[in-house]
Protein backbone atom coordinates (compact mmCIF):
# COMPACT_ATOMS: atom_id res chain seq x y z
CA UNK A 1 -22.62 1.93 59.86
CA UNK A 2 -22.27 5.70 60.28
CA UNK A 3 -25.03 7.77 58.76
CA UNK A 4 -22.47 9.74 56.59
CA UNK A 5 -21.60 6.61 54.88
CA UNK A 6 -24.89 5.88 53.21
CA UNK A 7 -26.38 9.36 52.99
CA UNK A 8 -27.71 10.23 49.60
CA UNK A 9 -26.53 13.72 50.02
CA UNK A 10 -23.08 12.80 48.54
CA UNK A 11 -24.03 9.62 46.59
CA UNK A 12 -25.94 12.64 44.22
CA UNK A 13 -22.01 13.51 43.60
CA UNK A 14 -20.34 10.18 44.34
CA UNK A 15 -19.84 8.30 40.87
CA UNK A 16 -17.10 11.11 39.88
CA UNK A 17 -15.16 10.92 42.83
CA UNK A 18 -15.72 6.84 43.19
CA UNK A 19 -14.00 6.94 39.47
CA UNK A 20 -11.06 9.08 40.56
CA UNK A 21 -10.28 6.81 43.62
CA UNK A 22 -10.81 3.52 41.52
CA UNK A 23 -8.79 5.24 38.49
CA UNK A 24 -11.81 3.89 35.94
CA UNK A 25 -13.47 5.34 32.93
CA UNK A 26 -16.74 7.28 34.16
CA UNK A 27 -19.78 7.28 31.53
CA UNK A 28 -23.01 8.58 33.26
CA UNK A 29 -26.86 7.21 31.71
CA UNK A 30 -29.54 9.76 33.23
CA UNK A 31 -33.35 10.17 32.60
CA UNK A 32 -33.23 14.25 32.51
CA UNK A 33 -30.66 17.14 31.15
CA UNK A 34 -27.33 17.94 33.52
CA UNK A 35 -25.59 19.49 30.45
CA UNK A 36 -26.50 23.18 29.60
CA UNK A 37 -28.24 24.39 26.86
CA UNK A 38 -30.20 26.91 25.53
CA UNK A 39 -33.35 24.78 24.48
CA UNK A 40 -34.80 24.70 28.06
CA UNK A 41 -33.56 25.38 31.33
CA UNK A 42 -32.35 22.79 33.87
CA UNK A 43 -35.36 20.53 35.25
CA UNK A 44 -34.69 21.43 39.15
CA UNK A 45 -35.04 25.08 38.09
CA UNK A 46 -38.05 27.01 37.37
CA UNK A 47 -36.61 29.25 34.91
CA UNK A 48 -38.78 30.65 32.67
CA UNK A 49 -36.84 33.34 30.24
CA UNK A 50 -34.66 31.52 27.69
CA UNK A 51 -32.40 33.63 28.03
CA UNK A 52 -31.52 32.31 31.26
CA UNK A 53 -32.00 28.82 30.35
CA UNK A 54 -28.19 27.83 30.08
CA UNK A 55 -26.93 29.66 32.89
CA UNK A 56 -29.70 27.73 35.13
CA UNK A 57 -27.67 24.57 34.69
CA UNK A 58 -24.70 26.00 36.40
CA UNK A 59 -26.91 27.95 39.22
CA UNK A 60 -28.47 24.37 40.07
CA UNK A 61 -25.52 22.59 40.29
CA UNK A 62 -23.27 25.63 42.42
CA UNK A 63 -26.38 24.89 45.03
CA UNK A 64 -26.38 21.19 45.17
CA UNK A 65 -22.73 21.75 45.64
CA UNK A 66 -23.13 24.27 48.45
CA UNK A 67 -25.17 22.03 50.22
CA UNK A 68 -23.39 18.49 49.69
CA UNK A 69 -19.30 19.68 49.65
CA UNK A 70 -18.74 19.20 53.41
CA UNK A 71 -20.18 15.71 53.30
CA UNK A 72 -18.27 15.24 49.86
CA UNK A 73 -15.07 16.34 50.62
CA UNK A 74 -14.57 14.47 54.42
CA UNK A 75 -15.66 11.38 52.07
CA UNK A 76 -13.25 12.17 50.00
CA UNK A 77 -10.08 12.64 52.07
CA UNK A 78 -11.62 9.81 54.80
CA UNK A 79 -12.13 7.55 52.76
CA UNK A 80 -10.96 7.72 49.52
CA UNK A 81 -7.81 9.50 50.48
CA UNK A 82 -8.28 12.13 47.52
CA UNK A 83 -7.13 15.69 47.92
CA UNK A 84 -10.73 17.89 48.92
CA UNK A 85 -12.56 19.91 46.36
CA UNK A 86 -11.70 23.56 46.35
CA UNK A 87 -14.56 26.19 46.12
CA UNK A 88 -13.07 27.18 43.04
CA UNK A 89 -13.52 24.27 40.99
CA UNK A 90 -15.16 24.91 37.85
CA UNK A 91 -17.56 21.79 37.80
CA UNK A 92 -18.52 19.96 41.15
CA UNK A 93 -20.72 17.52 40.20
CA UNK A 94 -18.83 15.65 37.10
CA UNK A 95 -15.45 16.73 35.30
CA UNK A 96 -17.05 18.62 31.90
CA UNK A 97 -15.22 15.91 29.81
CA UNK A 98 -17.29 13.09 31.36
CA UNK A 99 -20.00 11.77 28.57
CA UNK A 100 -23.54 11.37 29.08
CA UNK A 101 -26.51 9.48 27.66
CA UNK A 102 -29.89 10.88 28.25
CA UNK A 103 -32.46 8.51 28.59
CA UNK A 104 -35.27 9.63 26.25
CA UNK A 105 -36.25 10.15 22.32
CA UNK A 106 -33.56 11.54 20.47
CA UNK A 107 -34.45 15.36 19.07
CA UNK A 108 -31.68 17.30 19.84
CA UNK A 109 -27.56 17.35 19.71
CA UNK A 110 -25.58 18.78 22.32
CA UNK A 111 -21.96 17.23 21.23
CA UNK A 112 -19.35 14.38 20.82
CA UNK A 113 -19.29 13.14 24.31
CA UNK A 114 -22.92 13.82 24.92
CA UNK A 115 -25.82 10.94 23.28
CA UNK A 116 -29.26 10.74 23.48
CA UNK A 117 -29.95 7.32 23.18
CA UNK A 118 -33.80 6.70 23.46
CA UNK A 119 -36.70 5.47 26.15
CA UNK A 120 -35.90 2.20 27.85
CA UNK A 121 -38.72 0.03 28.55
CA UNK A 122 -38.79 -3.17 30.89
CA UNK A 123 -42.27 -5.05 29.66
CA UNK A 124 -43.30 -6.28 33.00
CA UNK A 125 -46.49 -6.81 32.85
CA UNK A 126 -46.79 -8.00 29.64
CA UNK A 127 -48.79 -11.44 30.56
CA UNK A 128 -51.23 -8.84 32.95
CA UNK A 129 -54.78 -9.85 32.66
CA UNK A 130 -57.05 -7.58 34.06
CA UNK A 131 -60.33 -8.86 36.33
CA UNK A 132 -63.34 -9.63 34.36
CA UNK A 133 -65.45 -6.95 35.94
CA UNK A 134 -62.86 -4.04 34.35
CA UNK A 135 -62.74 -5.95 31.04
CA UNK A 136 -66.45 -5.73 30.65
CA UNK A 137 -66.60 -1.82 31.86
CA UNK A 138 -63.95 -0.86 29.15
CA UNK A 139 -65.60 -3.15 26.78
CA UNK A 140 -69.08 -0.89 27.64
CA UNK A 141 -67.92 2.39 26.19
CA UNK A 142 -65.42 4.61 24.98
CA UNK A 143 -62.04 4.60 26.37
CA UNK A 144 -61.46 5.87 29.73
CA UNK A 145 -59.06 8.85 30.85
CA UNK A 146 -56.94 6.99 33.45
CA UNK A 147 -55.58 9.54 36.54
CA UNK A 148 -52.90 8.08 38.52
CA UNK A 149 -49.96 10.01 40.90
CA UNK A 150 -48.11 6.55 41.42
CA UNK A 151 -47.00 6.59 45.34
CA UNK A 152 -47.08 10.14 46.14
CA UNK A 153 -48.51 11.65 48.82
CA UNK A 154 -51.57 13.37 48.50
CA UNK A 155 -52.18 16.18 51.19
CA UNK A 156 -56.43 16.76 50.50
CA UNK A 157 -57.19 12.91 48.60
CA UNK A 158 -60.85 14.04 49.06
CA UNK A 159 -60.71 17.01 47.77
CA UNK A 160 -58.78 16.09 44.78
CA UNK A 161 -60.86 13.10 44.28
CA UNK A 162 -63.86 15.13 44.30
CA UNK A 163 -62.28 17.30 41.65
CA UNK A 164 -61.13 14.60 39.06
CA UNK A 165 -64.99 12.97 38.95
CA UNK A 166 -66.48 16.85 38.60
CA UNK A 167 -64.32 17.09 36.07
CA UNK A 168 -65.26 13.51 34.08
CA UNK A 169 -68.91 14.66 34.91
CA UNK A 170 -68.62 17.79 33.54
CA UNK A 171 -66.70 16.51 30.26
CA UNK A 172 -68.94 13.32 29.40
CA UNK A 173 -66.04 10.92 29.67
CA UNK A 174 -65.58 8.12 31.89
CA UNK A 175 -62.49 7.41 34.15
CA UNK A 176 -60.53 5.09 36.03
CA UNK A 177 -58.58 6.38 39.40
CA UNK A 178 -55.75 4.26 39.85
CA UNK A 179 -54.40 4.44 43.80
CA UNK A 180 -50.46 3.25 43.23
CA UNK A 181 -48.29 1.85 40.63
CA UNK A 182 -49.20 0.83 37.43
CA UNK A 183 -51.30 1.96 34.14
CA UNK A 184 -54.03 1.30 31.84
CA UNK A 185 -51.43 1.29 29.13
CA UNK A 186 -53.44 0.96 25.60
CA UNK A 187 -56.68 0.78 27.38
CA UNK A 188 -56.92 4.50 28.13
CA UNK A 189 -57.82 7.27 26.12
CA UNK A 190 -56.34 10.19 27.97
CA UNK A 191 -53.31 9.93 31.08
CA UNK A 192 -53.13 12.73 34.06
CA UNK A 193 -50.40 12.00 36.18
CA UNK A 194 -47.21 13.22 38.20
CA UNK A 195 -44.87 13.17 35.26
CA UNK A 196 -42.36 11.12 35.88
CA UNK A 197 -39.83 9.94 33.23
CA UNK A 198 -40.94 6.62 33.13
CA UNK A 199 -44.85 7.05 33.52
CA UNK A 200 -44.45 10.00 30.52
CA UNK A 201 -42.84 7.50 28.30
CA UNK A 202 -45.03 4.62 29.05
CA UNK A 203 -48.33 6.73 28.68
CA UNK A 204 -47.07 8.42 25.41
CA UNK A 205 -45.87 5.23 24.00
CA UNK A 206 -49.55 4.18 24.62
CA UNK A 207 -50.80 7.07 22.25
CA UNK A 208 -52.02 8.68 25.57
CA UNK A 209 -52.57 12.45 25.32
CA UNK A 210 -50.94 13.68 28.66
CA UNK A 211 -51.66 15.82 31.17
CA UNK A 212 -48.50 16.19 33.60
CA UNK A 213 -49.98 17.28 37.29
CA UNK A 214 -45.91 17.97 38.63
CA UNK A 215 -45.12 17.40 42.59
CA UNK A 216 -41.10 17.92 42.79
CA UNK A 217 -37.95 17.42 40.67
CA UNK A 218 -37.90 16.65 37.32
CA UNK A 219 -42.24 16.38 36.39
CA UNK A 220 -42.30 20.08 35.91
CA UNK A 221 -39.67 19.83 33.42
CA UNK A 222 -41.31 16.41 31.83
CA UNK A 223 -44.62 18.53 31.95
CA UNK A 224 -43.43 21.22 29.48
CA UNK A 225 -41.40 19.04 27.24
CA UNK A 226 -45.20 17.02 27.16
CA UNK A 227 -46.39 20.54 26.39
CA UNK A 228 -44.21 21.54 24.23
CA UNK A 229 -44.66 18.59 21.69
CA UNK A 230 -48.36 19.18 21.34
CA UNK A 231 -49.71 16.46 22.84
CA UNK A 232 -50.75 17.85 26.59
CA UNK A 233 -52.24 21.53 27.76
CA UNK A 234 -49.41 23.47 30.36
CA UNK A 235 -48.64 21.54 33.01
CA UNK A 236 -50.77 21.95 36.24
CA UNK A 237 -48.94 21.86 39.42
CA UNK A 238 -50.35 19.83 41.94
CA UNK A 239 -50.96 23.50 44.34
CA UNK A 240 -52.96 24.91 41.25
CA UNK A 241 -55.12 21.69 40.42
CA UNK A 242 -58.72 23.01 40.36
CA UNK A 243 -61.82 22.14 38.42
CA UNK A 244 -61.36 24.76 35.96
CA UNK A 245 -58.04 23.89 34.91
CA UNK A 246 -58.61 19.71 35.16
CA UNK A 247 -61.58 20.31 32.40
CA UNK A 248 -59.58 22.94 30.47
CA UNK A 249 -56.80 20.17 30.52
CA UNK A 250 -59.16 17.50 29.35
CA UNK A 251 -61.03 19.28 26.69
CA UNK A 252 -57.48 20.38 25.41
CA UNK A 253 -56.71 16.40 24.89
CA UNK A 254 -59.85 16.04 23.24
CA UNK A 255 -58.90 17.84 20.73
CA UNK A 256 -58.42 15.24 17.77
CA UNK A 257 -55.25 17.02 16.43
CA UNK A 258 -53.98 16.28 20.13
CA UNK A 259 -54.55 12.49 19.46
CA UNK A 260 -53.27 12.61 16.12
CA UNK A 261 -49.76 14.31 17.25
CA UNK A 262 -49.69 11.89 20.20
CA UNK A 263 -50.14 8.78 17.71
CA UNK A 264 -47.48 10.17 15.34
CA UNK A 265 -44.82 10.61 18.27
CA UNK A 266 -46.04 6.80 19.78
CA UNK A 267 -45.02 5.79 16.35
CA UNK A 268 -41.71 7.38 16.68
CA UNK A 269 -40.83 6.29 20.23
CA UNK A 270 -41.97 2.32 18.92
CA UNK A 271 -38.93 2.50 16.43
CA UNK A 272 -36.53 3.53 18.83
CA UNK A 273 -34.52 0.61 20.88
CA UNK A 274 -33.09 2.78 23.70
CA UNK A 275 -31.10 -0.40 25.57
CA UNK A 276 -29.61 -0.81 22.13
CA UNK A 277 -28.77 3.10 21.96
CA UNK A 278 -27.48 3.14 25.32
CA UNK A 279 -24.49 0.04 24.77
CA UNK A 280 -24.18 1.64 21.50
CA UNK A 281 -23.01 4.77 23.45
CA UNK A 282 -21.66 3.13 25.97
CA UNK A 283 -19.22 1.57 23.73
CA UNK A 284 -18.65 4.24 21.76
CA UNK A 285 -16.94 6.09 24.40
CA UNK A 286 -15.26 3.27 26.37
CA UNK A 287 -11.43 3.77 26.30
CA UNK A 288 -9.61 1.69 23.95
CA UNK A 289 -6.36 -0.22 25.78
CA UNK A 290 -3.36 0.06 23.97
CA UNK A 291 -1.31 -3.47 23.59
CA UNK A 292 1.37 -1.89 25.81
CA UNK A 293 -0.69 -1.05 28.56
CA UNK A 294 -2.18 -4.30 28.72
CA UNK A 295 1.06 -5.65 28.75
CA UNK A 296 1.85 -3.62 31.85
CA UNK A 297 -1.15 -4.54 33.25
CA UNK A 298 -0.44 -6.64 37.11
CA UNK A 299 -3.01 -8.33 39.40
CA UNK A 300 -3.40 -6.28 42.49
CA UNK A 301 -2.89 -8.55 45.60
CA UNK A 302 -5.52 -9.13 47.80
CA UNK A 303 -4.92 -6.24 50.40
CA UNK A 304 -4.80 -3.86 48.00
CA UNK A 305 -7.87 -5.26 46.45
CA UNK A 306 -9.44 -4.72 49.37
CA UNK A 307 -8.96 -0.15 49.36
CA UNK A 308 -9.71 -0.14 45.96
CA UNK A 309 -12.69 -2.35 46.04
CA UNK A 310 -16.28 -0.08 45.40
CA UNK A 311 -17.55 -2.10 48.55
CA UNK A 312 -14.96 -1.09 50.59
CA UNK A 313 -15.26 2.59 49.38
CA UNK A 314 -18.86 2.61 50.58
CA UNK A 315 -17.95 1.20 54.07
CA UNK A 316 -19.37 -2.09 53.35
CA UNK A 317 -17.15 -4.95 54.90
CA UNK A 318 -16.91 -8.69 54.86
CA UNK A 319 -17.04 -10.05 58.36
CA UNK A 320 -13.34 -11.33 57.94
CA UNK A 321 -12.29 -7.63 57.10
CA UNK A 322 -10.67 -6.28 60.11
């Protein structure tokens, strides 16, 4: 299969044109902001004036555009036989009719087609026990600050592991390094980690003051919202993390009014049913057929089936496709 085919440079783009070629209702579910506003600026930008906080929305998505519209628009006309973007186009990512559901706890109201429909949580590891030997450790003290970066790549481990016990030393409280996936949910006291939307929500549902040490993407963003709500110091990105600032951060969450704003939000975010908020949306927005048009409605024959299948628009074939 040609590289082109399955690059993710134009799958960042490819639901809207997907939905053109397959003539289909679009609705896109997302974990951070595409649609401007004034309230903060676009995650993948580092703006920090609010005065340039909406315009950063359409600055981020003119550059993902400049760098993905050659690979967009030969997918386009190749393969979905659609008529090529033109620079001018006033949106390139997703028609500005298209509705949205943002994947986190509702605070704010952008509009009709746009819904913020809650945190969605897949209890895994509900049925986790944990070995004996970490059991009776927790069981020996207070609870532990857990520091985790899930499965990113750490360019000095040493030297950042040698920071993070300094900084336990230095503060009295005990720890637990985690090396990978996974959490100490309810069982930690404090949470320093990358800031991803999932981890955030998991560790604040846990009553976990937060400290958000961002890599890439979206963490810085996830890191001042965490900020922002009271219940984590400024985010520390992962080129400033020092001693000074890792105890600074952890005094900050020691801070009992820290805990107490962190329980009150955990309480919050335990009401909220964000699978049920998402269909909710979903539905809310799904195109009603009219009697006539399902009337008109044919079955397409098989051929046919076949160029308007999403398989087929992806370059994916059945051995008997020829």
């Amino acid at each position: 299969m040609p590289y082109k085919e399955t690059s993710p440079e134009w799958l960042l783009a490819g639901h809207t044109h997907v939905a053109e070629y397959l003539k289909v209702p679009l609705h896109i579910f997302f974990t951070m902001p595409w649609t401007p506003t004034s309230e903060f600026p676009h995650p993948l930008s580092r703006v920090k004036h609010q005065v340039g906080y909406r315009l950063s929305y359409q600055i981020v998505d003119s550059l993902i555009w400049l760098g993905i519209r050659d690979l967009v628009n030969e997918f386009r006309k190749k393969k979905l036989k659609l008529r090529p973007i033109t620079y001018l186009s006033g949106s390139h990512t997703s028609p500005p009719e298209v509705p949205y559901g943002y994947i986190w706890s509702p605070h704010y109201d952008w509009g009709s087609n746009i819904d913020v429909v809650g945190f969605c949580f897949l209890d895994l590891a509900s049925n986790y026990e944990p070995p004996k030997s970490l059991v009776d450790w927790l069981e020996e003290g207070e609870k532990p600050i857990y520091v985790g970066f899930g499965s990113l790549p750490l360019q000095e481990p040493e030297k950042m592991t040698k920071i993070i016990v300094q900084a336990l030393e230095q503060t009295g409280q005990r720890g637990v390094i985690n090396k990978g996936w996974g959490g100490l949910g309810n069982f930690a006291m404090f949470q320093v980690h990358h800031g991803g939307a999932g981890t955030t929500a998991a560790g604040l549902r846990a009553e976990c003051p937060t400290t958000v040490v961002p890599f890439f993407g979206d963490q810085p963003f996830w890191g001042d919202r965490v900020h922002a709500r009271g219940v984590g110091p400024a985010p520390i990105p992962v080129d400033e993390f020092t001693l000074e600032r890792l105890v600074d951060a952890i005094r900050f969450m020691l801070n009992p009014e820290v805990k107490k704003r962190a329980v009150e939000l955990a309480n919050a975010m335990k009401k909220e049913d964000g699978v049920a908020g998402a269909v909710k949306a979903f539905y809310k927005h799904y195109p009603c057929q009219k009697p006539d048009t399902v009337a008109e409605f044919k079955p397409v024959g098989s051929s046919l089936h076949k160029r308007l299948s999403i398989r087929g628009c992806f370059g994916f074939r059945k051995p008997s496709d020829k």
